[in-house]
C-alpha atoms as a PDB file:
ATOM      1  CA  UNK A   1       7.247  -4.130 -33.824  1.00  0.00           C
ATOM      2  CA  UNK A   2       4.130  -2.777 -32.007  1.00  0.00           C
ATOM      3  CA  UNK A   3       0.611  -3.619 -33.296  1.00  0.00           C
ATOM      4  CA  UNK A   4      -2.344  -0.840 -32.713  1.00  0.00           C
ATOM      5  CA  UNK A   5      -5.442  -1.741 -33.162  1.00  0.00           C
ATOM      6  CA  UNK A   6      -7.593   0.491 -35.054  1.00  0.00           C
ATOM      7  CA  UNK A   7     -10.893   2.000 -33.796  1.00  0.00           C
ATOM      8  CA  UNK A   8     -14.104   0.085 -33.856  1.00  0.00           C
ATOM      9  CA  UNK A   9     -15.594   0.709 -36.890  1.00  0.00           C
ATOM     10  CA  UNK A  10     -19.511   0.121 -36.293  1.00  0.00           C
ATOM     11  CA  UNK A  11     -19.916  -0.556 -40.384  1.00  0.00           C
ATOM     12  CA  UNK A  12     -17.832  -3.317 -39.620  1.00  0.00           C
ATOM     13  CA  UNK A  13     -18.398  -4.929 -36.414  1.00  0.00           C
ATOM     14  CA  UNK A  14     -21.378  -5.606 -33.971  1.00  0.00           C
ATOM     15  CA  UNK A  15     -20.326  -5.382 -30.521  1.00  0.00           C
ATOM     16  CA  UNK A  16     -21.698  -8.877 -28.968  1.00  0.00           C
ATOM     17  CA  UNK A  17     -21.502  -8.148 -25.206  1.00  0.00           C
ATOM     18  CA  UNK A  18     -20.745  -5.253 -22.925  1.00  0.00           C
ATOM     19  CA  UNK A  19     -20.098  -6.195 -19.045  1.00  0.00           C
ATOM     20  CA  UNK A  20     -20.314  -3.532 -16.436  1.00  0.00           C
ATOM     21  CA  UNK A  21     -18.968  -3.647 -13.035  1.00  0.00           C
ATOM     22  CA  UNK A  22     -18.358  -1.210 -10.389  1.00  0.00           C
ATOM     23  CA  UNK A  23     -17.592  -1.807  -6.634  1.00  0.00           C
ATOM     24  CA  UNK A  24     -17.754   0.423  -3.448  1.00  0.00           C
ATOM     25  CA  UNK A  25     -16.000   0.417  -0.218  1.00  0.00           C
ATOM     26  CA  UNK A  26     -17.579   2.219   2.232  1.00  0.00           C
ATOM     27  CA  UNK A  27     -16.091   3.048   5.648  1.00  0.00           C
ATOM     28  CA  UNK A  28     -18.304   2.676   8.937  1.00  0.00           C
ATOM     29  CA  UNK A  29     -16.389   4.290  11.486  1.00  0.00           C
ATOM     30  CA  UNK A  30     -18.279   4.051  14.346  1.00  0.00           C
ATOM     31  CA  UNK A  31     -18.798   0.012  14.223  1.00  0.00           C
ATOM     32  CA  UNK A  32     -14.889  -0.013  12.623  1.00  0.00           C
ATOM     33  CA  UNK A  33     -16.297  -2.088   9.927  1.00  0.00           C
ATOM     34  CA  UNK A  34     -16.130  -2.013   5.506  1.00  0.00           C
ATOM     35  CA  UNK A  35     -18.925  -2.405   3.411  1.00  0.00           C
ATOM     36  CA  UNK A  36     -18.297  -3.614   0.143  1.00  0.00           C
ATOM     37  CA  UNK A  37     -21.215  -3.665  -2.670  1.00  0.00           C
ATOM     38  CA  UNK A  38     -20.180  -4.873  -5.957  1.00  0.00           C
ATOM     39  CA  UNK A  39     -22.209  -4.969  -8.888  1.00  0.00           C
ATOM     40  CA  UNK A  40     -22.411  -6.902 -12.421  1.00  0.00           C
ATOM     41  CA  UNK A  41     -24.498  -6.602 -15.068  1.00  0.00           C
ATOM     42  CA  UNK A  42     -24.888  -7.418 -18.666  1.00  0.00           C
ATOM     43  CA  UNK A  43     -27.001  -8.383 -21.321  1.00  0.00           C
ATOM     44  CA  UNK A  44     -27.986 -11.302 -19.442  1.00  0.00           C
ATOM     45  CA  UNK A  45     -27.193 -11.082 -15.748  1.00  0.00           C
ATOM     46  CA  UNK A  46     -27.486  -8.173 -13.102  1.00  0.00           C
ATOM     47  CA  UNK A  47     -26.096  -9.159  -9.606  1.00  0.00           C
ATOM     48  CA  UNK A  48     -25.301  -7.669  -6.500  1.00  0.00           C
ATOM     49  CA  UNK A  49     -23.053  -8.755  -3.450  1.00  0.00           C
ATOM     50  CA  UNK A  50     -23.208  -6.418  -0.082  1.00  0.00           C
ATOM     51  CA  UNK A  51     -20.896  -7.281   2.355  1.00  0.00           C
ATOM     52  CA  UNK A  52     -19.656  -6.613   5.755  1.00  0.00           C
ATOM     53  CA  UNK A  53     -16.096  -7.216   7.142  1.00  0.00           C
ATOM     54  CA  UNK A  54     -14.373  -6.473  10.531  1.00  0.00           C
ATOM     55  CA  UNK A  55     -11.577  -3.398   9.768  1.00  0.00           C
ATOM     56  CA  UNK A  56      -8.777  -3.698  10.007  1.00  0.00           C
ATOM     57  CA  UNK A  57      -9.086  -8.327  10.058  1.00  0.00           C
ATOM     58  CA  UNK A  58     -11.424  -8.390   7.042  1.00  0.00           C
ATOM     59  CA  UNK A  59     -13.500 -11.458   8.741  1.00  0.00           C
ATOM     60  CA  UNK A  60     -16.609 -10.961   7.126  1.00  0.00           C
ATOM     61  CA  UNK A  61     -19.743 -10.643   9.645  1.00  0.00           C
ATOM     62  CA  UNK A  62     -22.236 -10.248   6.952  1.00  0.00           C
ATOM     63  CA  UNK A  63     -22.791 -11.257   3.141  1.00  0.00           C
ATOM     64  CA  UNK A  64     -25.792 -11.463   0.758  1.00  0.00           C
ATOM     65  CA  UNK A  65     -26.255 -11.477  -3.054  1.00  0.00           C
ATOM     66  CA  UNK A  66     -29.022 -10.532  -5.234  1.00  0.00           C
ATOM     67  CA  UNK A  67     -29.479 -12.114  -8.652  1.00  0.00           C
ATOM     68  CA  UNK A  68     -31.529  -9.407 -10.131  1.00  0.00           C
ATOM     69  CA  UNK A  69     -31.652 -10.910 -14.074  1.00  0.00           C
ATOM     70  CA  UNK A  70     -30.604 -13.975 -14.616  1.00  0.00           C
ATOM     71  CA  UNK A  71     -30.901 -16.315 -17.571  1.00  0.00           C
ATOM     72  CA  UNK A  72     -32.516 -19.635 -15.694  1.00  0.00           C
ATOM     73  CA  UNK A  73     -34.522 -19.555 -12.644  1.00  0.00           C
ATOM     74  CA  UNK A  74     -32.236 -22.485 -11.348  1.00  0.00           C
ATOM     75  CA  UNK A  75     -29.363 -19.873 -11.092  1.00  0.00           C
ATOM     76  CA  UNK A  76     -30.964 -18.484  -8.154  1.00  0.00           C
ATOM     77  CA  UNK A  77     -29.952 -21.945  -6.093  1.00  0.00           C
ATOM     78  CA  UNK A  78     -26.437 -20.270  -5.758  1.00  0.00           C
ATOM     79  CA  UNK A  79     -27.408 -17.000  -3.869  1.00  0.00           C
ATOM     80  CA  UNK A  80     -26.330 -18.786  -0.989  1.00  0.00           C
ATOM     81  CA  UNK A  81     -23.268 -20.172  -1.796  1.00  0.00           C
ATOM     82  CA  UNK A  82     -21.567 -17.429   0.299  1.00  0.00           C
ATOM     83  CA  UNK A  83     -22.840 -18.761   3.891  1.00  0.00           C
ATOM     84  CA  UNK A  84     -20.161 -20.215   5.016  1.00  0.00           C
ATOM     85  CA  UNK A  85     -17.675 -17.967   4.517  1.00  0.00           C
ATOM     86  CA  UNK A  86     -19.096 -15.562   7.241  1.00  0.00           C
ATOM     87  CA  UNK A  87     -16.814 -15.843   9.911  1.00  0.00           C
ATOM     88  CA  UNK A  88     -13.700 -16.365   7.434  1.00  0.00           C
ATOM     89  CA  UNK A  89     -11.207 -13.613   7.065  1.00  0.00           C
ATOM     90  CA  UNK A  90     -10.560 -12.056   3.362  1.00  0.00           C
ATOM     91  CA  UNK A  91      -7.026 -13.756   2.336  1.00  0.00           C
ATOM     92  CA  UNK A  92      -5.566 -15.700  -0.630  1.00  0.00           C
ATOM     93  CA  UNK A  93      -7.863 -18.877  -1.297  1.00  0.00           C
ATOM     94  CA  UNK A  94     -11.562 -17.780  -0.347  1.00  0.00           C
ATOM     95  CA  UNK A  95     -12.531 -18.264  -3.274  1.00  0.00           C
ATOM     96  CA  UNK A  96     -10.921 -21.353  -3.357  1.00  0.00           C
ATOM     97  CA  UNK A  97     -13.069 -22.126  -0.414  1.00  0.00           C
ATOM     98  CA  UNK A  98     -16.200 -21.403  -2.225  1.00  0.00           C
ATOM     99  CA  UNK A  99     -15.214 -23.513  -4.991  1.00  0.00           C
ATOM    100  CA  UNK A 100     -15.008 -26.731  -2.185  1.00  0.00           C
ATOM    101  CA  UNK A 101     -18.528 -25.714  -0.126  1.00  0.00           C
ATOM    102  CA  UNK A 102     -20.293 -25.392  -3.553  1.00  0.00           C
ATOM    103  CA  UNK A 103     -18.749 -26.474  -6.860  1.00  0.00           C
ATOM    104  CA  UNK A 104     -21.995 -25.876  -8.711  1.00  0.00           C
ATOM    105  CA  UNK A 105     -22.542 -22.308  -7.539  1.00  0.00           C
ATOM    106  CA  UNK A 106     -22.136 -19.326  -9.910  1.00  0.00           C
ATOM    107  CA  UNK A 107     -18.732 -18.759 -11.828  1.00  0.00           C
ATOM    108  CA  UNK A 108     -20.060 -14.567 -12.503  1.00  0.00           C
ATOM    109  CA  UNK A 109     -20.867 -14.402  -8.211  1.00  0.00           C
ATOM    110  CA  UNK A 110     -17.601 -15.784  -7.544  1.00  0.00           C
ATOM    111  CA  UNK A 111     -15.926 -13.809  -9.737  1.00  0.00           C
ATOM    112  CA  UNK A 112     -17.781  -9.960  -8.560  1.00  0.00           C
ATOM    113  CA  UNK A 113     -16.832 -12.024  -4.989  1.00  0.00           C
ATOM    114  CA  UNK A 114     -13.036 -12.024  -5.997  1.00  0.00           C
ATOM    115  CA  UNK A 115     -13.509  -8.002  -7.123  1.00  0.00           C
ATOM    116  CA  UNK A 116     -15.338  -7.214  -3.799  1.00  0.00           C
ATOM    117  CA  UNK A 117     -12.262  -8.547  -1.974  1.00  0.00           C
ATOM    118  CA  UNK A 118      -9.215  -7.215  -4.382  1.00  0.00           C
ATOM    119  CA  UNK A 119     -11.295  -3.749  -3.160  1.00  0.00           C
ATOM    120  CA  UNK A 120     -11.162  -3.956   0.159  1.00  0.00           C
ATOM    121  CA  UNK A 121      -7.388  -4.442   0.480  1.00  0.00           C
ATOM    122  CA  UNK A 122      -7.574  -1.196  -1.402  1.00  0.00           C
ATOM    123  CA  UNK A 123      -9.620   0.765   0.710  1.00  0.00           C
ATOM    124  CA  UNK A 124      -7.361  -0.663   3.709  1.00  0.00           C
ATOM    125  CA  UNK A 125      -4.466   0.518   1.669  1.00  0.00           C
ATOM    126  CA  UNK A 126      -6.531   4.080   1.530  1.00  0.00           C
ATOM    127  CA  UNK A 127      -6.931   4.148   5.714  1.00  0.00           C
ATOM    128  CA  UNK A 128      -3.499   3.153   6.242  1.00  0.00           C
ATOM    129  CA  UNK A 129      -2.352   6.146   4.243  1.00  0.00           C
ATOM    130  CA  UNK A 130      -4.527   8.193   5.423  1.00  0.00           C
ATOM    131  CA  UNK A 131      -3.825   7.559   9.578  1.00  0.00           C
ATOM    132  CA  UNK A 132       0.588   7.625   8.341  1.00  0.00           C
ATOM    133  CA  UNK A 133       0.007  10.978   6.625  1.00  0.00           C
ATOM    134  CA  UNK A 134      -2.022  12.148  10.102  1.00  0.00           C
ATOM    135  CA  UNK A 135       0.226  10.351  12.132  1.00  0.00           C
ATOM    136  CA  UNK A 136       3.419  11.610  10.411  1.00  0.00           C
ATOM    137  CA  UNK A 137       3.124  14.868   8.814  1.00  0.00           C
ATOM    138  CA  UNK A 138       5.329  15.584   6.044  1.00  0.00           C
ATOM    139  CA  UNK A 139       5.353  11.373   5.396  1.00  0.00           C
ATOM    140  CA  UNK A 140       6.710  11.585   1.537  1.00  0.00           C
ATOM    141  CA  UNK A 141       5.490   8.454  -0.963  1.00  0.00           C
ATOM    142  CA  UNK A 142       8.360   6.854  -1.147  1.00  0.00           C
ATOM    143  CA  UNK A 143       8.364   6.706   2.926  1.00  0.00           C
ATOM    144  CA  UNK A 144       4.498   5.192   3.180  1.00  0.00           C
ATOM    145  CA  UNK A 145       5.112   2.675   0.636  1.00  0.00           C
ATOM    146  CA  UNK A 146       8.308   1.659   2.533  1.00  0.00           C
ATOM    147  CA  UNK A 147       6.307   1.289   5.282  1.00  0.00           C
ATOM    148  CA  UNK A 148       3.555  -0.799   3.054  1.00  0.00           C
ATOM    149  CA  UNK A 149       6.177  -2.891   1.819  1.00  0.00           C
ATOM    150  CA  UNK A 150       6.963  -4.100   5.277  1.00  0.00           C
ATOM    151  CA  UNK A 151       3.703  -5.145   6.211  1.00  0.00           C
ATOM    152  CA  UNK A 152       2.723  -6.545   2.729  1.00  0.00           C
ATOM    153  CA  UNK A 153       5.952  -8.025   1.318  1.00  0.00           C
ATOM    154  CA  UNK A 154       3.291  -9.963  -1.243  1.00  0.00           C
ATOM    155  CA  UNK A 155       3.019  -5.968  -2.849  1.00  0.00           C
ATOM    156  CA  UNK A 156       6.414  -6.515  -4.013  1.00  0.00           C
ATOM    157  CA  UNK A 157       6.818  -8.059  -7.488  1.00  0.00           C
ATOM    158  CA  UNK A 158       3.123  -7.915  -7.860  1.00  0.00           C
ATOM    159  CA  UNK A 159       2.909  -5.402 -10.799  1.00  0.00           C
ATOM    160  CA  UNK A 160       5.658  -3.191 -13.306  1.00  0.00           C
ATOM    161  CA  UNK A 161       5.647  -0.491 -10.599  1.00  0.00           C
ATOM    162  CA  UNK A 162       6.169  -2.422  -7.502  1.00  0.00           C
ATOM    163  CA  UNK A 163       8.890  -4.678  -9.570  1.00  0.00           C
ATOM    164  CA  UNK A 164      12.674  -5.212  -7.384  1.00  0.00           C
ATOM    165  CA  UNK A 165      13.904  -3.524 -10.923  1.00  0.00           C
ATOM    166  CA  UNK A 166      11.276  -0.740 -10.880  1.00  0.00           C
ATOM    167  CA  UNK A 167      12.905   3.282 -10.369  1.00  0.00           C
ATOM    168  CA  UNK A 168      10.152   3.890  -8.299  1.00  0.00           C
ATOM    169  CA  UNK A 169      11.125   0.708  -5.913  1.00  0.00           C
ATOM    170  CA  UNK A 170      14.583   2.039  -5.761  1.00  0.00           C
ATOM    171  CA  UNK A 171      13.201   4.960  -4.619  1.00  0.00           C
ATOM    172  CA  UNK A 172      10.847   3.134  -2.197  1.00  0.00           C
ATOM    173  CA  UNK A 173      13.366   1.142  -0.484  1.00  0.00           C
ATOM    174  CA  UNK A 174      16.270   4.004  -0.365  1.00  0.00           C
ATOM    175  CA  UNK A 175      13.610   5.993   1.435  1.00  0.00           C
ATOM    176  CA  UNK A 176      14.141   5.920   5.291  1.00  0.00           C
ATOM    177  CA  UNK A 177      11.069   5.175   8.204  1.00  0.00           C
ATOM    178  CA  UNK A 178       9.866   8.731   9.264  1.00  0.00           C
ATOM    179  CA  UNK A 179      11.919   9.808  12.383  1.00  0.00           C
ATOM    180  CA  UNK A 180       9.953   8.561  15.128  1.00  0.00           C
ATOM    181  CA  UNK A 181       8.371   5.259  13.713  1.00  0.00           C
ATOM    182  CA  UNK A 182       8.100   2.563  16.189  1.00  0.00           C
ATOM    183  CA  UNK A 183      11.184   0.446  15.568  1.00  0.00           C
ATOM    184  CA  UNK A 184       9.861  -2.651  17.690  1.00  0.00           C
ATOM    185  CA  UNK A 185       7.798  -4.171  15.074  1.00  0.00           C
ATOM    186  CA  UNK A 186       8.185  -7.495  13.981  1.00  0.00           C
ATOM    187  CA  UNK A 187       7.829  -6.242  10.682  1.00  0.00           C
ATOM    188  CA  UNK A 188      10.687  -3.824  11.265  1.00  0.00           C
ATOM    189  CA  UNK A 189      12.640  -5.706  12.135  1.00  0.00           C
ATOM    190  CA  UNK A 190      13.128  -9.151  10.056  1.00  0.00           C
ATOM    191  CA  UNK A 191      13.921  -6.788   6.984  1.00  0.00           C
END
C-alpha cells in the first residue's frame, strides 16, 4: 500500500529550516579548464566554493571558499581546509581526504565540496556528448551511452535507469558503436 503525504498545511505546521543550494559548471575553453561555484545558504549559513579543475583530468589548480554568514566566528578557521587538495584529481575519496588533513573543518563545506564535484562529472558527461554528437552525426542515445558505459563502467548499477535489469539498459547495450568508432581502445576492447 502506498502512503501520500498530504500538502503542508501552514495552520498546522511551521516550516523550521529551508536550505538552498545551486551549483554551476562553467566551461573555459580557451585554458581547457571547469569552473565550478557552488553555493549554500540557510537560515544560518551562506557559503561559497569557486573552483578550478584541469578538463578533461579534473586535478584541481585552484579552490577557495567564502563563509559569508556563519553562526560562530571560529567557523571561519575551516576556509582553508581545501589547500591541500589542489593538485589532487576529482575521484572517489576526496572527501575522504579532507576528512584526514582536517577532521575539525566544516561538515556544510565538505558537503557543497562533494556537490561541486558530483557536478563536474556532469558537465564532463555534457562535453562528451556534445564532441560524439559532432563527431558522429546521427549518434542515437542508446549509442552515446554505450559508449559512456565503456568508459565509466561505475555508471552501471548506479541508479533505476542505468540498472543491468533496466529497458533502457537493454536498449543501451543492444545498441552497436557508430560505424567508424575507433575499435583500438582499451576500453573497447576488455568488454
Amino acid at each position: 500500500m502506498e502512503e501520500h503525504l498530504t500538502p503542508v498545511n501552514t495552520e498546522m505546521e511551521r516550516r523550521l529550516c529551508t536550505r538552498r543550494k545551486n551549483v554551476d559548471v562553467f566551461l573555459m575553453p580557451l585554458s581547457r579548464q571547469l569552473r565550478v561555484v557552488a553555493e549554500m545558504e540557510d537560515g544560518v549559513h551562506h557559503m561559497r566554493i569557486d573552483m578550478i579543475v584541469m578538463q578533461p583530468s579534473l586535478r584541481i589548480t585552484a579552490i577557495t571558499s567564502e563563509m559569508l554568514s556563519i553562526p560562530d566566528q571560529v567557523c571561519r578557521q575551516a576556509l582553508d581546509c581545501f589547500d591541500h587538495l589542489i593538485g589532487q584529481r576529482v575521484a572517489p575519496g576526496l572527501t575522504r581526504l579532507i576528512r584526514q588533513k582536517a577532521p575539525a573543518g566544516c561538515a556544510h563545506l565538505t558537503n557543497l565540496f562533494h556537490d561541486a564535484c558530483y557536478n563536474l562529472t556532469m558537465a564532463q558527461g555534457v562535453i562528451t556528448e556534445e564532441k560524439l554528437i559532432a563527431l558522429y552525426p546521427g549518434i542515437s542515445e542508446a549509442q552515446i551511452y554505450h559508449i559512456f558505459m565503456m568508459f565509466r563502467p561505475d555508471l552501471r548499477n548506479s541508479c533505476i535507469r542505468y540498472a543491468d535489469s533496466s529497458p533502457f539498459m537493454e536498449i543501451v547495450d543492444s545498441a552497436s558503436l557508430p560505424e567508424n568508432f575507433p575499435g583500438s581502445h582499451p576500453a573497447v576492447n576488455s568488454g
